[in-house]
N, C-alpha and C. Protein backbone atom coordinates (compact mmCIF):
# COMPACT_ATOMS: atom_id res chain seq x y z
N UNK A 1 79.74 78.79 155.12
CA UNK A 1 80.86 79.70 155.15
C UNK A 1 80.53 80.86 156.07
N UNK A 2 81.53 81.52 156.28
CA UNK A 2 81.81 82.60 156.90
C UNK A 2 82.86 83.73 157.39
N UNK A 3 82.07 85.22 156.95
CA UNK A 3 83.34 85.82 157.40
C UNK A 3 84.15 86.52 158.69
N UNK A 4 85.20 86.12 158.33
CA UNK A 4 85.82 86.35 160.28
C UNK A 4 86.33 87.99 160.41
N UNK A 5 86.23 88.59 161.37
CA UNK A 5 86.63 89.71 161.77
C UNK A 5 88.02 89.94 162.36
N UNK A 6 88.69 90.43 161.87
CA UNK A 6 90.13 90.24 162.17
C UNK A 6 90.89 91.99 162.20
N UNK A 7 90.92 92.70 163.56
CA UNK A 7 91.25 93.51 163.85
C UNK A 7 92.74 93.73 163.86
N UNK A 8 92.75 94.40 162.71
CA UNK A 8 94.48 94.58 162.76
C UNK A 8 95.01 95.65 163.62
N UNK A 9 95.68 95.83 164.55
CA UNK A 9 96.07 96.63 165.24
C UNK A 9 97.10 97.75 164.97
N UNK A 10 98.26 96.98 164.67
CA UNK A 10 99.54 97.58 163.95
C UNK A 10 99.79 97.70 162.64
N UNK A 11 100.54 97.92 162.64
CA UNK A 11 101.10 98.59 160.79
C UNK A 11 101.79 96.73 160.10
N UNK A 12 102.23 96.43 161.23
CA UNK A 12 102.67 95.13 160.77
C UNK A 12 101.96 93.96 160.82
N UNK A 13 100.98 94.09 161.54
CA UNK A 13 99.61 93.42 161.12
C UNK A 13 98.85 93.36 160.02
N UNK A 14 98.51 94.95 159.43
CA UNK A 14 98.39 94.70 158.35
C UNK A 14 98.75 95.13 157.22
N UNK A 15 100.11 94.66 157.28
CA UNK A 15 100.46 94.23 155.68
C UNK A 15 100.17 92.79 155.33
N UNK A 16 99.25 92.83 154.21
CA UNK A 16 98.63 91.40 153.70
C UNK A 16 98.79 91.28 152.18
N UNK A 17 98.34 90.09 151.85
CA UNK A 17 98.53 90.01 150.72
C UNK A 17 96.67 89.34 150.24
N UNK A 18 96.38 89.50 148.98
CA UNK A 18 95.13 89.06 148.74
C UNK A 18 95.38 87.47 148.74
N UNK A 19 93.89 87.11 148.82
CA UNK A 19 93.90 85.39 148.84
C UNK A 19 92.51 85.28 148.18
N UNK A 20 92.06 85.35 146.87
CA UNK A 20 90.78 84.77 146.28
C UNK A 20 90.38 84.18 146.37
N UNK A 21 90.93 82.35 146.82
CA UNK A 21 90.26 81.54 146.97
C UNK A 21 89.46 81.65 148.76
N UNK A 22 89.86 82.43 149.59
CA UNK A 22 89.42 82.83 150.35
C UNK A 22 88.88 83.90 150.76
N UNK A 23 88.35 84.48 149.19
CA UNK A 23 87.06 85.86 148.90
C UNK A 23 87.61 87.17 150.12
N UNK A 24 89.27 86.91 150.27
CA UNK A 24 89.53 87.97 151.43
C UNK A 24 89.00 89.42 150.70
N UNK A 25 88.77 90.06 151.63
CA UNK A 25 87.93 91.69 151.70
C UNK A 25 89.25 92.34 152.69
N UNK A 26 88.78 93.71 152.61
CA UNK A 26 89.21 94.18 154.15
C UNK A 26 88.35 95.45 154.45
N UNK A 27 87.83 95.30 155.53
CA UNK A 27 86.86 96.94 155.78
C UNK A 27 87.57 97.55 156.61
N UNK A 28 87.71 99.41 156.24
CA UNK A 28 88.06 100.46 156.78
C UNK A 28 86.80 100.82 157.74
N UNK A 29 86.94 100.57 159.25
CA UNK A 29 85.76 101.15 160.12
C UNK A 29 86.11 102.38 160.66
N UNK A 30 84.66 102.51 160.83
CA UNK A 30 85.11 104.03 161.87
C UNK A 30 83.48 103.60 163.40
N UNK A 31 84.76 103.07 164.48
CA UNK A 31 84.31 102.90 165.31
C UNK A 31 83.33 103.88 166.35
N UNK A 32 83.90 105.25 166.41
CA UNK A 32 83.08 106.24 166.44
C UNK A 32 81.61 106.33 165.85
N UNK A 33 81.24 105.85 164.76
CA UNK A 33 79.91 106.26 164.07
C UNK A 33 79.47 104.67 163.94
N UNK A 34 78.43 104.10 164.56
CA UNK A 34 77.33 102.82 164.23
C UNK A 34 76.36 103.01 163.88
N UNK A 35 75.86 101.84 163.00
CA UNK A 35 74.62 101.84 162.40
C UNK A 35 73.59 101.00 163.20
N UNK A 36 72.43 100.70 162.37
CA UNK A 36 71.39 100.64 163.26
C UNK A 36 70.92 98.98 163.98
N UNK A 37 72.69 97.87 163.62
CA UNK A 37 73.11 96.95 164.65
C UNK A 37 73.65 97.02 165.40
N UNK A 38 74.54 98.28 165.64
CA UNK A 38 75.26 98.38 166.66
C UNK A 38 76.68 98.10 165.93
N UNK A 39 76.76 97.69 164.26
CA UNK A 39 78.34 97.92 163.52
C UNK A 39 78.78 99.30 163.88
N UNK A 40 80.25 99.10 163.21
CA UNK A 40 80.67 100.55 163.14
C UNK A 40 80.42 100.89 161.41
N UNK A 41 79.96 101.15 161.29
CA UNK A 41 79.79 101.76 159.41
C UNK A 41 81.45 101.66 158.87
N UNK A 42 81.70 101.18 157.76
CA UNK A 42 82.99 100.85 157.47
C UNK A 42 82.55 100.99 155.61
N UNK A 43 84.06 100.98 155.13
CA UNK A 43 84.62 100.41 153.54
C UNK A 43 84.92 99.56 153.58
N UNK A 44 84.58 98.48 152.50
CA UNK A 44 84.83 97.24 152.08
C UNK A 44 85.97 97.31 150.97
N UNK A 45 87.10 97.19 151.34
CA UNK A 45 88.17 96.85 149.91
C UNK A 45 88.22 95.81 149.66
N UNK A 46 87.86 95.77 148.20
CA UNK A 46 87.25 93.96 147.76
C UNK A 46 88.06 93.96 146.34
N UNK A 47 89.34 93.13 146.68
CA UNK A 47 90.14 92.93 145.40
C UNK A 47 89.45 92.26 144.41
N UNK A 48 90.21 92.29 142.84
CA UNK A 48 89.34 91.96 141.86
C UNK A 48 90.35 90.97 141.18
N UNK A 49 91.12 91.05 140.07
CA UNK A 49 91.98 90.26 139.58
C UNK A 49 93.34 90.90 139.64
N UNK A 50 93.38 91.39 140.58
CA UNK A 50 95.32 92.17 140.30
C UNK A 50 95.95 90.96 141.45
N UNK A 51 96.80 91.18 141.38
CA UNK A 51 98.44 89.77 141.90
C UNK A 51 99.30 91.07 142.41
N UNK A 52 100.22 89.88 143.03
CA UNK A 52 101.21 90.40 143.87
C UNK A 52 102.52 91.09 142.51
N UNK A 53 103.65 91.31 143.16
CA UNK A 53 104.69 91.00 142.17
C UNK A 53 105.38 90.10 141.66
N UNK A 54 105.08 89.48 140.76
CA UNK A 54 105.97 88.14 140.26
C UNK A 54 107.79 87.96 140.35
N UNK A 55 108.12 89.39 140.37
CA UNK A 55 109.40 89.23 140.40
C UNK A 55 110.23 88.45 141.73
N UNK A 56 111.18 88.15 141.88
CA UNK A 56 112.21 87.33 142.79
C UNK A 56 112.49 88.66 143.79
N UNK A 57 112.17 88.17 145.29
CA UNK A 57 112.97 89.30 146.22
C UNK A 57 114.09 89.88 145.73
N UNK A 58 115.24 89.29 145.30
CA UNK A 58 116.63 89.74 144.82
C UNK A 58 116.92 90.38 143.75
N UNK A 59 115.07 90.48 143.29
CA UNK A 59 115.72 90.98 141.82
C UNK A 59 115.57 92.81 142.18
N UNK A 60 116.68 93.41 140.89
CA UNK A 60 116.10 94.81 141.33
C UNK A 60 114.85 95.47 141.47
N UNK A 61 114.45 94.87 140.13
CA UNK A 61 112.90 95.91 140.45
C UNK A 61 112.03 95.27 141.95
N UNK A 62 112.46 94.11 142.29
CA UNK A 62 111.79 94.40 143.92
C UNK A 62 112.46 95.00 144.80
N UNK A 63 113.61 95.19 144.70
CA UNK A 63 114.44 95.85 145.69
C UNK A 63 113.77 97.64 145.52
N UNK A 64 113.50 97.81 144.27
CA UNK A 64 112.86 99.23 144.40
C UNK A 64 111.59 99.01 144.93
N UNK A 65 111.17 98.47 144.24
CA UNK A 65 109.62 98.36 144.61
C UNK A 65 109.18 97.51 146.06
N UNK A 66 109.51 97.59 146.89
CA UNK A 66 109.26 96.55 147.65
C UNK A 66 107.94 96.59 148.53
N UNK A 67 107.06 97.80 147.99
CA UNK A 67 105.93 98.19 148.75
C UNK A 67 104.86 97.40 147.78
N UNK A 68 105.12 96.96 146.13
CA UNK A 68 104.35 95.65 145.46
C UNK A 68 104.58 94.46 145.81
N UNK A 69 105.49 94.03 147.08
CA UNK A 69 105.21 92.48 147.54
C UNK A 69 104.25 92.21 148.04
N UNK A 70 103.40 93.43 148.67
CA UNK A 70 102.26 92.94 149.54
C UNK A 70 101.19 93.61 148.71
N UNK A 71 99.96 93.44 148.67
CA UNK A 71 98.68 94.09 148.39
C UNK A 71 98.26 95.58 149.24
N UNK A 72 98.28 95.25 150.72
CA UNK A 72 97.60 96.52 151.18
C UNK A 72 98.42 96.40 152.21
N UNK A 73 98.80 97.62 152.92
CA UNK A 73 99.80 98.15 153.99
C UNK A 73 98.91 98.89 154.71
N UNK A 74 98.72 99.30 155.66
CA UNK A 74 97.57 100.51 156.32
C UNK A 74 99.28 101.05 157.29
N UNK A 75 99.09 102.78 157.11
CA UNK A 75 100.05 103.11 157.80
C UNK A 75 99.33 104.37 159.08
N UNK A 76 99.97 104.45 159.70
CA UNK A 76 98.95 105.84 160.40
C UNK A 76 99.50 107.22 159.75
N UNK A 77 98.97 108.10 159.52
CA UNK A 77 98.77 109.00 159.05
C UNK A 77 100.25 110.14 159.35
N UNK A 78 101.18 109.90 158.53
CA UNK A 78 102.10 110.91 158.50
C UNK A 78 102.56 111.90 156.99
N UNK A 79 101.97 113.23 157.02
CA UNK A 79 101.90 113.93 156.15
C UNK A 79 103.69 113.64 155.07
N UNK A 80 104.63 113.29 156.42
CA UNK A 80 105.75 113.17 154.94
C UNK A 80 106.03 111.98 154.20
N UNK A 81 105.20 110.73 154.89
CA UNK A 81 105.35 109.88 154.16
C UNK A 81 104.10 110.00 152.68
N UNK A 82 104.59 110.06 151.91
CA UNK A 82 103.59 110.66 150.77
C UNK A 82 103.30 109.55 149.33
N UNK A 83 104.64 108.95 149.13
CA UNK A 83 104.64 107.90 147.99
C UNK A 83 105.15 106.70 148.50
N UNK A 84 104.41 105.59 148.16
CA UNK A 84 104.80 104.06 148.50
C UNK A 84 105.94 103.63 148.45
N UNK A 85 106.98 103.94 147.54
CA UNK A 85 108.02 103.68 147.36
C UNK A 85 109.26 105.17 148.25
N UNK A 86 108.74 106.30 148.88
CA UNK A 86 109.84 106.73 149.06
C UNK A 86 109.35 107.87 148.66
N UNK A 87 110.49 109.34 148.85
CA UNK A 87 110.15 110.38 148.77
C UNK A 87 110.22 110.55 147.11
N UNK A 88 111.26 109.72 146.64
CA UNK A 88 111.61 110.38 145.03
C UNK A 88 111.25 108.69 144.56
N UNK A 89 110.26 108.48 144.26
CA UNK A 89 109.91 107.07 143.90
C UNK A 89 110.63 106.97 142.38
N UNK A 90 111.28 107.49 141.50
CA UNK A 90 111.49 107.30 139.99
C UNK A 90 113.31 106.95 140.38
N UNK A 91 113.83 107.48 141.96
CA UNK A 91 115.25 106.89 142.30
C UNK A 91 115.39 106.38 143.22
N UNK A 92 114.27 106.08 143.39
CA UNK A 92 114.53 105.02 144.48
C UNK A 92 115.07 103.63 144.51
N UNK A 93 115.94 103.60 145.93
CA UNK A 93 116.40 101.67 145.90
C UNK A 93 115.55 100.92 146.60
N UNK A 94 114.76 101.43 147.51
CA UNK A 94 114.28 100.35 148.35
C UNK A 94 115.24 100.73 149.29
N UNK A 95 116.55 101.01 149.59
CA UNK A 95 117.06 101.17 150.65
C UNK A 95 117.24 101.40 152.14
N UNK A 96 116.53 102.65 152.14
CA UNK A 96 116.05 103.53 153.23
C UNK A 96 114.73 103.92 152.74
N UNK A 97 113.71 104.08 152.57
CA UNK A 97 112.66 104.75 152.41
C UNK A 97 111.43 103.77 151.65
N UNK A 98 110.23 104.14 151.92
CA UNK A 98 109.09 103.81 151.59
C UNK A 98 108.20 102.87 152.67
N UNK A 99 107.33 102.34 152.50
CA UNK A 99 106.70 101.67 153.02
C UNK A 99 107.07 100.61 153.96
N UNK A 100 107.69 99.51 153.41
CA UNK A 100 108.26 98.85 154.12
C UNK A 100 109.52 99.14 155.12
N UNK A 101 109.92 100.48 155.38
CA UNK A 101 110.41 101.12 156.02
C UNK A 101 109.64 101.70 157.37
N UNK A 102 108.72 102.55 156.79
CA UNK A 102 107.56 103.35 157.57
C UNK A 102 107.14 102.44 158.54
N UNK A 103 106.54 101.23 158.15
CA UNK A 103 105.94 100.32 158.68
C UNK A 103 107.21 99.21 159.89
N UNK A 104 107.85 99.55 159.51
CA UNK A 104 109.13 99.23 160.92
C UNK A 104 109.05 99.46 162.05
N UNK A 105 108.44 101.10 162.23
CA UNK A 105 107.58 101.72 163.45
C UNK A 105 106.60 100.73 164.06
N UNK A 106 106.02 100.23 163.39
CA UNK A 106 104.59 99.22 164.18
C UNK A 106 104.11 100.31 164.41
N UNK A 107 103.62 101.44 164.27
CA UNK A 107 103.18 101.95 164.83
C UNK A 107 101.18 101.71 164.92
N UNK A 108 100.45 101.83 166.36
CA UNK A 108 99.40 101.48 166.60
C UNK A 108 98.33 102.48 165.55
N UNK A 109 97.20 101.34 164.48
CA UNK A 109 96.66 102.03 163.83
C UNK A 109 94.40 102.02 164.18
N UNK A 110 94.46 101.35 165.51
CA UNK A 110 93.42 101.12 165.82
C UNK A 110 92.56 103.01 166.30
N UNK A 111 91.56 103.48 165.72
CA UNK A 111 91.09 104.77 165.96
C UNK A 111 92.09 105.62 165.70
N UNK A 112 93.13 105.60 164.74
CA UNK A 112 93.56 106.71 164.14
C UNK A 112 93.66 106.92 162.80
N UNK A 113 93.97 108.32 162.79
CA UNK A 113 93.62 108.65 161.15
C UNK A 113 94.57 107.79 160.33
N UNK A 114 94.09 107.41 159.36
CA UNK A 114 94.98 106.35 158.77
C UNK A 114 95.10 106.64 156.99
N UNK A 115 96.41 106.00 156.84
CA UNK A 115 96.17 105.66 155.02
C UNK A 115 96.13 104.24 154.74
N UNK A 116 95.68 103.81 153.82
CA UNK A 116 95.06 102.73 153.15
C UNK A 116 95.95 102.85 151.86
N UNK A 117 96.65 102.22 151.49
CA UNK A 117 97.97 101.87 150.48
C UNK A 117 97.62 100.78 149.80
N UNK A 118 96.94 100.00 148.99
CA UNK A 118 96.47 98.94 148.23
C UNK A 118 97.21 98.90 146.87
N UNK A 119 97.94 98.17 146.92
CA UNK A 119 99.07 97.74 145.73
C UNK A 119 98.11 96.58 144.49
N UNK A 120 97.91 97.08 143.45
CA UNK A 120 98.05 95.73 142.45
C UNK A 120 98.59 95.93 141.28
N UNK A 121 98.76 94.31 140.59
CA UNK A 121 99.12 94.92 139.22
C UNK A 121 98.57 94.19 138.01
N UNK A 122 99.57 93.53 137.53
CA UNK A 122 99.26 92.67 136.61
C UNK A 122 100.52 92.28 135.63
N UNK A 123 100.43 91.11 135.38
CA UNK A 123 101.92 90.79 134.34
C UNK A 123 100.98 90.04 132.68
N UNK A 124 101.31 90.58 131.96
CA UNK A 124 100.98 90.10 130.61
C UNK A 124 101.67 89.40 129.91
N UNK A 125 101.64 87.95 129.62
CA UNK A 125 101.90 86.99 128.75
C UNK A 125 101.15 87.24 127.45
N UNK A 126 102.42 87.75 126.61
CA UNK A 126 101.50 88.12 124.90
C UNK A 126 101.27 87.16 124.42
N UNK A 127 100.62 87.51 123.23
CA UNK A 127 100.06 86.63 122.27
C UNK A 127 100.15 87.41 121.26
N UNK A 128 99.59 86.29 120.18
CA UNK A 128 99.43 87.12 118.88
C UNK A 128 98.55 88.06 118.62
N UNK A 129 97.32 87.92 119.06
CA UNK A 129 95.86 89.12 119.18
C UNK A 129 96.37 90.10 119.50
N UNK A 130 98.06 90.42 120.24
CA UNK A 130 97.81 91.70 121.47
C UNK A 130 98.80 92.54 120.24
N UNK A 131 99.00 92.13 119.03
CA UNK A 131 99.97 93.10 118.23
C UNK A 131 99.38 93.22 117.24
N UNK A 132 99.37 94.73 116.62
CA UNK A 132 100.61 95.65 117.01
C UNK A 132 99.66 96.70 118.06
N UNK A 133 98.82 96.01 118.50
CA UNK A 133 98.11 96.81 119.68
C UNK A 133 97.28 95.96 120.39
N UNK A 134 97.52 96.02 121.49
CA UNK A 134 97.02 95.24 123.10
C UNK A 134 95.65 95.67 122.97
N UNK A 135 94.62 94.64 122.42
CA UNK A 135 93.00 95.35 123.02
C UNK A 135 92.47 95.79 124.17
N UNK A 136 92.79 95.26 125.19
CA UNK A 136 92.41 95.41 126.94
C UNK A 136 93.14 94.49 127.88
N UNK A 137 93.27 94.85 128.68
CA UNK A 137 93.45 93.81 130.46
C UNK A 137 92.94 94.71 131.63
N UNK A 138 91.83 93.93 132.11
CA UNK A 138 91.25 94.47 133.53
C UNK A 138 92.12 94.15 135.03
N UNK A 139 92.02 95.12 134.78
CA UNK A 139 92.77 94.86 136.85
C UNK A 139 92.08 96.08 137.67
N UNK A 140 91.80 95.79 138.75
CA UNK A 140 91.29 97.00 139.53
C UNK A 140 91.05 96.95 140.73
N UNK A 141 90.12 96.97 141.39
CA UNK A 141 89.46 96.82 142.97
C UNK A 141 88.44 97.37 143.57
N UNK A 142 87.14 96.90 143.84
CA UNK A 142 85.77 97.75 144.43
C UNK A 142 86.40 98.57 145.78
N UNK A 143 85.38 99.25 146.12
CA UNK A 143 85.43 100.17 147.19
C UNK A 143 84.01 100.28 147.69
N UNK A 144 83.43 100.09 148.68
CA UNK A 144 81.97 99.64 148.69
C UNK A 144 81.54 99.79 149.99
N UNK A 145 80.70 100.68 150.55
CA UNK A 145 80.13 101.29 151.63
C UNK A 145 79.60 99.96 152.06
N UNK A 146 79.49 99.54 153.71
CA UNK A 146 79.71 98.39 154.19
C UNK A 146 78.40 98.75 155.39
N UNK A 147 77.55 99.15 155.72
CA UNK A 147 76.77 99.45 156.77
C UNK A 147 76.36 100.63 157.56
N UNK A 148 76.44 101.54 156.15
CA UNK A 148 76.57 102.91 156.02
C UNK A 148 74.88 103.15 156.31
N UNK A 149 73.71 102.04 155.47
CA UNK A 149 72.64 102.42 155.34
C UNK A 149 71.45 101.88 156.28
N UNK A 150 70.69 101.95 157.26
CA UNK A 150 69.96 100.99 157.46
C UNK A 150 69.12 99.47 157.35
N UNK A 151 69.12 100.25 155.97
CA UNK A 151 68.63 99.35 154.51
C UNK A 151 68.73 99.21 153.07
N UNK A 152 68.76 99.15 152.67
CA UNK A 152 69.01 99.14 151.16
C UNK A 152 68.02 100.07 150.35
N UNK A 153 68.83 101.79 149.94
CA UNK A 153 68.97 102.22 150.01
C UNK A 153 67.61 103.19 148.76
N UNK A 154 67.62 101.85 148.02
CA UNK A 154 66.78 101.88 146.99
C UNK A 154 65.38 101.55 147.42
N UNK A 155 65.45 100.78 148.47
CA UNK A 155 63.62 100.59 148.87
C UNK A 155 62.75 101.94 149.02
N UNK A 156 63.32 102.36 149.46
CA UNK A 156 62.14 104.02 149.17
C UNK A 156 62.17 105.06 147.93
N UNK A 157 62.68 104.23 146.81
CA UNK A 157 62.21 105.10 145.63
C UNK A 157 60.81 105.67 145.64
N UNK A 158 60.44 106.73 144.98
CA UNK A 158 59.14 107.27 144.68
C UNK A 158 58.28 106.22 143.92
N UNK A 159 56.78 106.23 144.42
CA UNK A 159 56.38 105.20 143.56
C UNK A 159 55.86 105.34 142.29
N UNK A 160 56.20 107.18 141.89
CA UNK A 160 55.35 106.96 140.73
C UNK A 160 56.36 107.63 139.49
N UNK A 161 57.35 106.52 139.56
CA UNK A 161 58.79 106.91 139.15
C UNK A 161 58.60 106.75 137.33
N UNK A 162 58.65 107.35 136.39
CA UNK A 162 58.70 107.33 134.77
C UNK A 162 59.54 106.53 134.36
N UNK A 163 58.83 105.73 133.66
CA UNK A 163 60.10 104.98 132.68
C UNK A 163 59.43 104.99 131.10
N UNK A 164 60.69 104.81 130.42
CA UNK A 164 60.44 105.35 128.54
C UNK A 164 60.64 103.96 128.20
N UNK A 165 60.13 103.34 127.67
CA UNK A 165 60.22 102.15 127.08
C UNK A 165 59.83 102.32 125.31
N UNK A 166 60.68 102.01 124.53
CA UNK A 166 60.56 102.35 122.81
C UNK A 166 59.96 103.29 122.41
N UNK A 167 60.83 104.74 123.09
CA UNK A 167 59.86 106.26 122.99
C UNK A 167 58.70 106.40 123.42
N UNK A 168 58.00 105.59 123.97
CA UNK A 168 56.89 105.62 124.54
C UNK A 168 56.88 105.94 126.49
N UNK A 169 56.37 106.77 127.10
CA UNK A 169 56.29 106.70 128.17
C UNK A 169 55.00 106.41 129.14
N UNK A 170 55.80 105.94 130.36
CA UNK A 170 54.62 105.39 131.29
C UNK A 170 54.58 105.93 132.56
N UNK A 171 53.79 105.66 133.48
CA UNK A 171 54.04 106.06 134.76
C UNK A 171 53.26 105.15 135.70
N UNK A 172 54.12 104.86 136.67
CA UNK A 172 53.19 103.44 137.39
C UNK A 172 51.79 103.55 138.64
N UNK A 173 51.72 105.43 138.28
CA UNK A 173 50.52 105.03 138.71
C UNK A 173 49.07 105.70 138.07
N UNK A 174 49.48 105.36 136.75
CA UNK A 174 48.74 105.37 135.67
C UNK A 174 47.32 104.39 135.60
């Protein structure tokens, strides 16, 4: 296996959607600053178990929401675009405003300041366990420094680092 590098340029490039069975990632670089291969030091956004929106294009709540069809949008950096859905996201139609609007521009997002918009969710099929109170559901997403370090970061701990093992302490260069 292997992973491919895929430079999104525009705003309409990348709007994507996750694909697990194809362990998709996406790294935020900053071409300006390299590490000690000659990368650009970047973020790794590494989805976890969240999904798209299950609902039907036609239905309303996608017509509001239409910035949860996709996973991640990258837009370039405009102070009034502020909420995914629109300026007043709680009345919004989807109409005129939000994301999938913004992103109409194409506008070019290669070396500029950018936002990073990562949509997930989750839909729950109950059961009986989940009443008269839901114990848990995980959904989330890593965020994970990508070639920030030379090396791994932990090889130069001190070597004569304390550890307590059953109230008792040691020191390794005892």
């Amino acid at each position: 296996f292997m992973a491919v590098d895929r430079l999104l340029e525009t705003e309409q490039a990348a709007i994507r959607k996750t694909d697990s069975a194809k362990h998709r990632f996406w790294k935020i670089a900053n071409h300006d600053s390299r590490n000690i291969v000659d990368e650009p030091v970047a973020y790794r956004l590494i989805p976890t178990n969240g999904i798209q929106l299950a609902a039907g294009d036609e239905s309303y709540v996608s017509k509001r929401a239409q910035f949860a069809r996709n996973n991640l949008w990258v837009t370039a950096y405009d102070r009034t675009e502020r909420f995914a859905a629109g300026e007043f996201p709680n009345q919004a139609t989807g109409a005129d405003d939000g994301l999938h609007i913004w992103t109409q521009k194409d506008r070019n997002i290669v070396d500029q300041d950018l936002v990073v918009w990562y949509t997930f969710g989750m839909h729950h099929v109950v059961r009986l366990e989940d009443w008269p109170v839901m114990p848990r559901q995980n959904i989330g997403f890593m965020l994970e420094p990508h070639g920030f370090f030379d090396q791994n970061p932990t090889l130069n701990l001190p070597s004569n680092i304390e550890a307590t093992t059953n109230g008792q302490c040691c020191s390794t260069d005892k």
